[in-house]
C-alpha atoms as a PDB file:
ATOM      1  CA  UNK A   1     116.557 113.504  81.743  1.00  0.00           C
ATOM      2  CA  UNK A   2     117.416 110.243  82.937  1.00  0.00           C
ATOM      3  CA  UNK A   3     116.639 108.397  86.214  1.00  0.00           C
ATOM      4  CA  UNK A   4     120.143 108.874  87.658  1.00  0.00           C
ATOM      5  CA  UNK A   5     120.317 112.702  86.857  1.00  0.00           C
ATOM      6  CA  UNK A   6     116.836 112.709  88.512  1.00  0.00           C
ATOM      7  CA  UNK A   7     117.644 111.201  91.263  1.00  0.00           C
ATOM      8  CA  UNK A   8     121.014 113.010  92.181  1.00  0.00           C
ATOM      9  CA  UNK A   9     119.554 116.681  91.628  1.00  0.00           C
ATOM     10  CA  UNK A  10     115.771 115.467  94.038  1.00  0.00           C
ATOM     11  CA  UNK A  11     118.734 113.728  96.408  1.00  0.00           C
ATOM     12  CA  UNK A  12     116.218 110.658  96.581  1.00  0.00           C
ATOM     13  CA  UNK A  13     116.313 107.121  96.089  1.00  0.00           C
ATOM     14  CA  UNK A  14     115.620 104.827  93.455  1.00  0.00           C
ATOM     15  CA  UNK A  15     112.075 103.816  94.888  1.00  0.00           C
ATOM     16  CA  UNK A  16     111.239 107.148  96.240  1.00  0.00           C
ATOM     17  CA  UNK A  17     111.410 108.706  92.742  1.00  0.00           C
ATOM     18  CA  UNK A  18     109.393 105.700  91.427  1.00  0.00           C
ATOM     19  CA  UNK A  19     106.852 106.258  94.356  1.00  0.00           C
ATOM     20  CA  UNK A  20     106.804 110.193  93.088  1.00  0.00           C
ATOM     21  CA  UNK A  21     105.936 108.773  89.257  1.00  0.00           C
ATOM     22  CA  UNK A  22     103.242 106.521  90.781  1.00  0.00           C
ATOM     23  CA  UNK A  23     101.647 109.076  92.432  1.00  0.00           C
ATOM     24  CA  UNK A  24     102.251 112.007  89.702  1.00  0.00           C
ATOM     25  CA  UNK A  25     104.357 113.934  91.572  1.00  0.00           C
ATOM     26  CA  UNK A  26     106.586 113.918  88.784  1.00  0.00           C
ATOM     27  CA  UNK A  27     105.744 113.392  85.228  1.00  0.00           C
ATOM     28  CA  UNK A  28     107.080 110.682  83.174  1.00  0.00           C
ATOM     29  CA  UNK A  29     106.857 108.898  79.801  1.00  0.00           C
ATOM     30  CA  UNK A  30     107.095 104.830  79.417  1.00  0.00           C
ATOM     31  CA  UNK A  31     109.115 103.766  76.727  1.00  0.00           C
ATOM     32  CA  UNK A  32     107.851 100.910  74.552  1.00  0.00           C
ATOM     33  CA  UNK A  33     110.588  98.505  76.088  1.00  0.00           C
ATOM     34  CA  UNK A  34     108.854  99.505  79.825  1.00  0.00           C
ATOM     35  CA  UNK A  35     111.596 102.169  81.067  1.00  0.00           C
ATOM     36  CA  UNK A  36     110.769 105.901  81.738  1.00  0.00           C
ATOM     37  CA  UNK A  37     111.891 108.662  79.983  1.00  0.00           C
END
């Protein structure tokens, strides 16, 4: 799923659902060019 789906279906922002990675609320997998999958 990608960060925009993500963030449309949570209804949060763009920092909120990388606050929710930092803090493993939500799981997610760092590509090798530093994006999440």
């Amino acid at each position: 799923m990608k960060a925009n789906q993500a963030l449309k279906i949570l209804r949060v922002s763009k920092s909120t659902l990388r606050n929710y990675i930092k803090s493993g609320k939500i799981k997610a997998t760092k590509l090798p060019t530093g994006r999440y999958d």
